[in-house]
Protein backbone atom coordinates (compact mmCIF):
# COMPACT_ATOMS: atom_id res chain seq x y z
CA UNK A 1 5.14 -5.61 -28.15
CA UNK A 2 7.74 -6.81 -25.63
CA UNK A 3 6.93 -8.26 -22.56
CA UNK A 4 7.37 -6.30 -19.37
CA UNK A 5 9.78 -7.38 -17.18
CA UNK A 6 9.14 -9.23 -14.35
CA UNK A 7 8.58 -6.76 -10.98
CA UNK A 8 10.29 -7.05 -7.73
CA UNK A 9 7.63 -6.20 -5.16
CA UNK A 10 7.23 -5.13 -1.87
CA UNK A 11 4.26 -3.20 0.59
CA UNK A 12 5.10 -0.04 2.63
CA UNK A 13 2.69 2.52 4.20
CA UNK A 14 2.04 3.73 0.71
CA UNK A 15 1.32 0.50 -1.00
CA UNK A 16 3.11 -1.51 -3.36
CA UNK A 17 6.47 -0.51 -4.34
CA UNK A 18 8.93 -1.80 -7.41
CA UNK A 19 12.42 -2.28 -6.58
CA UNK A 20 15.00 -0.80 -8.88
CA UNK A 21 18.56 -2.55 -9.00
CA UNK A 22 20.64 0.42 -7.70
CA UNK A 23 18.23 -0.08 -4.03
CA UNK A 24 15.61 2.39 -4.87
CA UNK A 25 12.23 1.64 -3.90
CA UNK A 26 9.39 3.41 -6.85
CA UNK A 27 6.13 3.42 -5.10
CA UNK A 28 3.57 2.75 -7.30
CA UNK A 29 0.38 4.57 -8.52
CA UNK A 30 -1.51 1.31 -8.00
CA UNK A 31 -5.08 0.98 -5.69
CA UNK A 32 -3.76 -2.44 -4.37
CA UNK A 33 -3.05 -3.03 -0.59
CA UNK A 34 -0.84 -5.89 -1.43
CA UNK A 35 0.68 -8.75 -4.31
CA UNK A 36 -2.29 -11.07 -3.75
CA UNK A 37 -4.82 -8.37 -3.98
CA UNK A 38 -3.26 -7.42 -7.29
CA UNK A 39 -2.66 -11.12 -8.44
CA UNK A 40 -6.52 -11.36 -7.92
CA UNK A 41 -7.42 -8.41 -10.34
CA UNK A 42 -6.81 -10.74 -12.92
CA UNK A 43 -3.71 -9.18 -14.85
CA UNK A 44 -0.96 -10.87 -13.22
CA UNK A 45 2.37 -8.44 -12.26
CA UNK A 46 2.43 -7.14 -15.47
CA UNK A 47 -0.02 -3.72 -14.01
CA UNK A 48 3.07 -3.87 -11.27
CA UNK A 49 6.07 -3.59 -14.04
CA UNK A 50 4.43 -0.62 -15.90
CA UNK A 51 2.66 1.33 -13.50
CA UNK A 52 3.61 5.32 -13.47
CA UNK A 53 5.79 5.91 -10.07
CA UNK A 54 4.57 8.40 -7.51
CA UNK A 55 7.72 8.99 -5.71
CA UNK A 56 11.52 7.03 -5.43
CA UNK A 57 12.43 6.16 -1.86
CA UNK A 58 16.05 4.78 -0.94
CA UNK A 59 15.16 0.94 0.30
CA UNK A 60 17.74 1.58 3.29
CA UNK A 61 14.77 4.06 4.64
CA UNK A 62 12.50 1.50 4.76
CA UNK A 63 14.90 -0.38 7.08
CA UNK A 64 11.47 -2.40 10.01
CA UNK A 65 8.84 -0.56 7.25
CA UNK A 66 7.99 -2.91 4.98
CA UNK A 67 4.31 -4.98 5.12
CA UNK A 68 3.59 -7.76 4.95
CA UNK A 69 3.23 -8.44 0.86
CA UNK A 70 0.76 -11.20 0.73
CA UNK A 71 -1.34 -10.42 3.78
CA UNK A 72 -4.46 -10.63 2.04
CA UNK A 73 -3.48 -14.51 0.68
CA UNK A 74 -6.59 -16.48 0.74
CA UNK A 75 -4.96 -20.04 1.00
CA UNK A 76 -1.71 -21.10 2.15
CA UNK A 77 -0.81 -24.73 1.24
CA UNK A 78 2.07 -26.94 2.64
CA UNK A 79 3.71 -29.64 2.22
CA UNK A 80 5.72 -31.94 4.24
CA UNK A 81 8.91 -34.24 3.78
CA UNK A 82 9.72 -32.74 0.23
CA UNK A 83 13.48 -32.55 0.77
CA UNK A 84 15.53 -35.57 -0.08
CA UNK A 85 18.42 -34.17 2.85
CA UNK A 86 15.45 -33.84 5.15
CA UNK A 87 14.16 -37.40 4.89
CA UNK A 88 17.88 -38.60 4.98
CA UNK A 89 18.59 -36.97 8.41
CA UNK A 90 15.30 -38.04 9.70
CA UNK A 91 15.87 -41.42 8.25
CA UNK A 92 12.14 -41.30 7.02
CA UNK A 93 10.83 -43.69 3.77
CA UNK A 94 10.53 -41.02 1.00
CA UNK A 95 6.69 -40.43 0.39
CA UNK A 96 5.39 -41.33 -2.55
CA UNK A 97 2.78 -38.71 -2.81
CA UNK A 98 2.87 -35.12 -1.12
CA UNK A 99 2.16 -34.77 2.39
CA UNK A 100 -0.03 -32.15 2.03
CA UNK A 101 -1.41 -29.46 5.00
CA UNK A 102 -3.35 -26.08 4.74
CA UNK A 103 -1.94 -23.15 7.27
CA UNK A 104 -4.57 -20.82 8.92
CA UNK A 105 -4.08 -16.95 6.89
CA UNK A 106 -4.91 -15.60 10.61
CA UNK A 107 -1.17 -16.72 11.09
CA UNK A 108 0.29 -14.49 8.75
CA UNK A 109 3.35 -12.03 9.39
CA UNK A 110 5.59 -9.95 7.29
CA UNK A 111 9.14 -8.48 7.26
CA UNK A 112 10.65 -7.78 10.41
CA UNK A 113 8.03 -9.18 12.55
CA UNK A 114 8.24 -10.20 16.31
CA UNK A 115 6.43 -13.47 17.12
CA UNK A 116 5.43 -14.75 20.70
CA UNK A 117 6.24 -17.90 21.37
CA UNK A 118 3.22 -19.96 22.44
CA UNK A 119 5.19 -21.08 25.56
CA UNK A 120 1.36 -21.86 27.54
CA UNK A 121 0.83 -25.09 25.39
CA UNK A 122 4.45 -25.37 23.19
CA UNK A 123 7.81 -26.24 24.75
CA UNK A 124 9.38 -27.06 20.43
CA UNK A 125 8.64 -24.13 18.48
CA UNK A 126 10.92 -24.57 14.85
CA UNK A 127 11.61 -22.76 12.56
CA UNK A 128 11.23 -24.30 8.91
CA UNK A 129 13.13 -21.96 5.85
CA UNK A 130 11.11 -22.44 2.50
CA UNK A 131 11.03 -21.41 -1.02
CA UNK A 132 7.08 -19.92 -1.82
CA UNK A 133 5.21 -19.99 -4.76
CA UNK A 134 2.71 -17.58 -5.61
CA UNK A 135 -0.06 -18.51 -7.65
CA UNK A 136 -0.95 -15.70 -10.66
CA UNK A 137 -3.53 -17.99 -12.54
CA UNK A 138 -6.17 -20.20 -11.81
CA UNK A 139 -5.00 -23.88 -11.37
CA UNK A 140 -7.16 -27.28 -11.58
CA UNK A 141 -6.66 -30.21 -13.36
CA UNK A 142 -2.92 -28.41 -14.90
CA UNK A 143 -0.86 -30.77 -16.41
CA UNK A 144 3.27 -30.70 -15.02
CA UNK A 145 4.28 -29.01 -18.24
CA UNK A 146 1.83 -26.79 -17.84
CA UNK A 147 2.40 -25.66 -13.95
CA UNK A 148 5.33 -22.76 -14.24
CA UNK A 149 3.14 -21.27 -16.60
CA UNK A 150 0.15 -20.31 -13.67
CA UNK A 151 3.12 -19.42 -11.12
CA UNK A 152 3.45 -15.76 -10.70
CA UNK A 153 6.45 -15.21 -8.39
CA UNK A 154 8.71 -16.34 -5.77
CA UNK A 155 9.38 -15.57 -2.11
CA UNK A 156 10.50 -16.13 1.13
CA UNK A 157 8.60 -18.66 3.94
CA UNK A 158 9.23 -19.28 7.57
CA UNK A 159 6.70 -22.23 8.12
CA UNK A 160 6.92 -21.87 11.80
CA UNK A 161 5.68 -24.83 13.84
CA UNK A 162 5.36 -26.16 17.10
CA UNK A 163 6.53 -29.80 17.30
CA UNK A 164 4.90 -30.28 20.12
CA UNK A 165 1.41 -29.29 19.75
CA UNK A 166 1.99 -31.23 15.76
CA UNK A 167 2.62 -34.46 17.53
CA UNK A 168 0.40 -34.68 20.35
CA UNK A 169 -3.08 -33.30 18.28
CA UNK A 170 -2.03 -35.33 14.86
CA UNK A 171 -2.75 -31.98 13.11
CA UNK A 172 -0.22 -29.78 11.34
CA UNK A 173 -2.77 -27.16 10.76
CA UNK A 174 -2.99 -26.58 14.69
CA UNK A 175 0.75 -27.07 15.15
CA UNK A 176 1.54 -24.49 12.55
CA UNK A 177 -1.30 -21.40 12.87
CA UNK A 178 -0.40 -19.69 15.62
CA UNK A 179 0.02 -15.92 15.44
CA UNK A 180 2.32 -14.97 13.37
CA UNK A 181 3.52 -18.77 12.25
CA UNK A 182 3.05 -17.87 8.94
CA UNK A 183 6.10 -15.89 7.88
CA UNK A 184 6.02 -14.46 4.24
CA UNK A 185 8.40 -11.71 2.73
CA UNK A 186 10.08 -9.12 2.51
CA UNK A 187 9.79 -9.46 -0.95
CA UNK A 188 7.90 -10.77 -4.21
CA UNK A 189 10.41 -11.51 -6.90
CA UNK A 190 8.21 -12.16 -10.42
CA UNK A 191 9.48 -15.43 -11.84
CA UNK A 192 10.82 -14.03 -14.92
CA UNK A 193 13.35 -12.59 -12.68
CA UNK A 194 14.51 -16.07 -10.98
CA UNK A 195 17.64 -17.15 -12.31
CA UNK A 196 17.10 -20.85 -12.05
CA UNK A 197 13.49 -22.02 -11.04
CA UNK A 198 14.69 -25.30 -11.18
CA UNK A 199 17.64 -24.97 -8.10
CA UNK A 200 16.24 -21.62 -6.09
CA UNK A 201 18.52 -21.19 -3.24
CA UNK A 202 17.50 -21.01 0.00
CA UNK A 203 19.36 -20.33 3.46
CA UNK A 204 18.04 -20.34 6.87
CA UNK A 205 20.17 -18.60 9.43
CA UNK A 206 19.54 -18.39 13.83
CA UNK A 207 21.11 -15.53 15.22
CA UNK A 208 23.17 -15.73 12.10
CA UNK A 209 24.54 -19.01 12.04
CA UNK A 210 23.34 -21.01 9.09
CA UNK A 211 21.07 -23.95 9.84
CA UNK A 212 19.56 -24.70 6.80
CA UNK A 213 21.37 -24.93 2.64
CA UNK A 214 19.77 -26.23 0.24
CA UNK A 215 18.20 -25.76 -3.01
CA UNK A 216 14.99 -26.83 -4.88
CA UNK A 217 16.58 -28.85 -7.27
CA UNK A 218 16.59 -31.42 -3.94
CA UNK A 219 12.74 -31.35 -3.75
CA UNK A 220 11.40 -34.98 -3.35
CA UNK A 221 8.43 -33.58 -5.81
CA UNK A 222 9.78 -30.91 -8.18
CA UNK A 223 7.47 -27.74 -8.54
CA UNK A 224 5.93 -28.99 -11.25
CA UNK A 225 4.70 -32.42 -9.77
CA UNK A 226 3.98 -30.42 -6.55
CA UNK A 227 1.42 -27.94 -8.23
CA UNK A 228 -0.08 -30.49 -10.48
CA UNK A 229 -0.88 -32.56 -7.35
CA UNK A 230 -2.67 -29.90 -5.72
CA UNK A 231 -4.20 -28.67 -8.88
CA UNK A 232 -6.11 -32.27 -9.08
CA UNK A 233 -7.88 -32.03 -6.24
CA UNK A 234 -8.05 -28.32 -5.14
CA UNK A 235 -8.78 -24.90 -7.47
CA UNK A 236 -5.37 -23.19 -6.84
CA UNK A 237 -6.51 -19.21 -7.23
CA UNK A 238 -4.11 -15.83 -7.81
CA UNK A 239 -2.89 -14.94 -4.66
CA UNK A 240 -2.84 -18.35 -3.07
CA UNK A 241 0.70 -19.48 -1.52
CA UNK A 242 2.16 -22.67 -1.89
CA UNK A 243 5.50 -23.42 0.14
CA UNK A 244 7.96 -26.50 -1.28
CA UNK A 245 8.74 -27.71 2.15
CA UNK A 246 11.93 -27.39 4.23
CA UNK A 247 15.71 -29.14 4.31
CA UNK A 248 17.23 -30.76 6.37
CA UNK A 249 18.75 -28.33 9.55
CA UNK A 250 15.49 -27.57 11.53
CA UNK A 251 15.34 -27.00 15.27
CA UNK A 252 13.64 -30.65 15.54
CA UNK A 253 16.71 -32.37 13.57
CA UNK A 254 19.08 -30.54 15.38
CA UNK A 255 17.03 -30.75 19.32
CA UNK A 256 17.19 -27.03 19.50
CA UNK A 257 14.20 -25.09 19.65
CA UNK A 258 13.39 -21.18 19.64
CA UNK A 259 13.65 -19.41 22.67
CA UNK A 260 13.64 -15.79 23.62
CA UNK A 261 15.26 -13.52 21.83
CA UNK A 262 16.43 -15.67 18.81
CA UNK A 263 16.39 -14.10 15.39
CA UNK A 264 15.72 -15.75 12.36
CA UNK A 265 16.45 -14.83 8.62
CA UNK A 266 15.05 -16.69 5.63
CA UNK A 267 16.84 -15.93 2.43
CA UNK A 268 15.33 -17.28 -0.80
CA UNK A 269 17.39 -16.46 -4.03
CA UNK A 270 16.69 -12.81 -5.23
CA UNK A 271 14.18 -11.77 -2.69
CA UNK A 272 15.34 -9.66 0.18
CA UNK A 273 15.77 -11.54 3.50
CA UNK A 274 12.74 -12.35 5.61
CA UNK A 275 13.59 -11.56 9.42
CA UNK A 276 11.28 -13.06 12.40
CA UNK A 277 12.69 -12.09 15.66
CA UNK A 278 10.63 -13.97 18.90
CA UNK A 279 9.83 -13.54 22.22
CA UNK A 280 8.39 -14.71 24.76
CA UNK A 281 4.80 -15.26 24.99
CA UNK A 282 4.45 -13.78 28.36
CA UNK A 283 6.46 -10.27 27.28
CA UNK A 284 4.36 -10.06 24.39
CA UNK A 285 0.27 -8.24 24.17
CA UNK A 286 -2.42 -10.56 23.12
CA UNK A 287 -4.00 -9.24 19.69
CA UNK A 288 -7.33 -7.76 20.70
CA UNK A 289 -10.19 -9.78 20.91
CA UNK A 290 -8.35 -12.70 21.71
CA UNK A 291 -7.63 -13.47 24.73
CA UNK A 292 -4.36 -16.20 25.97
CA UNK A 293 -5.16 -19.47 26.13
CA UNK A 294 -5.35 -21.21 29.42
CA UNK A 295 -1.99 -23.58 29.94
CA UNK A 296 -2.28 -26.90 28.44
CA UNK A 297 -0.14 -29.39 31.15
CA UNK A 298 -1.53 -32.59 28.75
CA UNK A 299 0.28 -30.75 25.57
CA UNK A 300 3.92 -30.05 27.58
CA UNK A 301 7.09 -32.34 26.20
């Protein structure tokens, strides 16, 4: 029997939808709210790439629709320095193991999103483009020649951070899990569909002037030696995200920072374009429950 091919996923209001190549969007008679929640049923994509279609939408209708495909991800890992143009610019030693992080899944957001900035305690919120993994099989102890094998798909990352708040508490986890840091879209692309895994392109524009180029082929630690890493210490499970860092081009390399109003776009080869616009932190409604933190003088650049 052949193979099915591999899906190209996202979420709308009527749950997960297959993109066709002529910009049709089949939505799906599936019970899952989202990729993860399907990665987690144990099949992989392959329910995605043969389930019957309920209705065809145009994609172009969708246009500020789409969800947020891996909002129910259990585990986003991170990893710093892992671009050999990034360490150049920064003039950093190249590590010689992964600088690993975990991001809180409380700072998720999807396509289209806006994001306040957290302007009470963070004058240096960046913006860091990244390629994303997403993990279809379970993971521990997996040999390098082995890791491609328990990826499921690709997509696209904004790893927001503040710089700030990074440097002064000594923890990336803190510096990188505000609301809405966590960036992830607008699409799942299966990995059967990727043209190259080993060079994925990826391109970071601000208010559409590119800031960051690159590929993975520049990783520091390939894929491979990236998920085997993990996988030694730490049961990788479907669902779980793991970004390959970012190049060089960043707000911190280049002593720019977001402000109101900018608009960024992630583009990671084959997935549609993952769009954050911010604002500022005053302008925007605390999410219930949670109220604003009181300002932080001691955390100010």
């Amino acid at each position: 029997m052949t193979a099915p091919e591999a899906p190209h996923l996202v979420v709308t209001g009527d749950g997960l939808g297959r993109l066709t190549g002529d910009g049709l969007v089949e939505l799906l008679d599936l019970p899952y709210r989202d990729v993860a929640e399907l990665l987690r049923a144990g099949h992989g994509l392959d329910p995605a790439a043969t389930a019957p279609v309920r209705h065809t939408v145009p994609l172009d209708s969708l246009t500020g629709a789409l969800r947020p495909p891996l909002a129910s991800t259990r585990a986003v890992w991170g990893v710093g320095l892992n671009y050999h143009c990034k360490a150049r610019i920064t003039g950093r030693p190249l590590p010689t193991a992964p600088l690993l992080f975990l991001k809180s899944a409380s700072a998720g957001s999807g396509p289209d999103a806006t994001v306040a900035l957290p302007e009470s305690i963070s004058r240096q919120a960046d913006y860091e483009g990244e390629v994303a993994l997403v993990i279809g099989t379970p993971m521990h102890h997996t040999p390098t020649d082995r890791a491609w094998a328990h990826v499921a798909a690709v997509t696209a990352a904004n790893d927001l951070t503040a710089r700030d708040v990074m440097a002064t508490s000594g923890n990336p986890t803190l510096g990188k899990s505000f609301p809405g840091f966590g960036a992830l879209g607008a699409s799942v692309l299966g990995l059967g569909a990727v043209a190259d895994r080993a060079a994925i392109p990826l391109l970071t524009t601000v208010n559409g002037e590119p800031r960051q180029q690159a590929s993975t082929a520049d990783l520091i630690f390939p894929v491979p030696d990236l998920l085997a890493w993990i996988s030694r210490y730490v049961l990788l499970e479907p669902g779980d995200v793991v970004l390959t860092g970012t190049p060089a081009g960043t707000g911190q390399d280049r002593g720019c920072f977001l402000a109101d109003g900018d608009l960024v776009e992630v583009s990671v080869g084959g997935v549609l374009p993952l769009r954050t616009r911010f604002c500022a932190e005053s302008s925007a409604r605390p999410p219930a429950g949670h109220p604003r933190p009181p300002r932080t003088e001691s955390l100010m650049p």
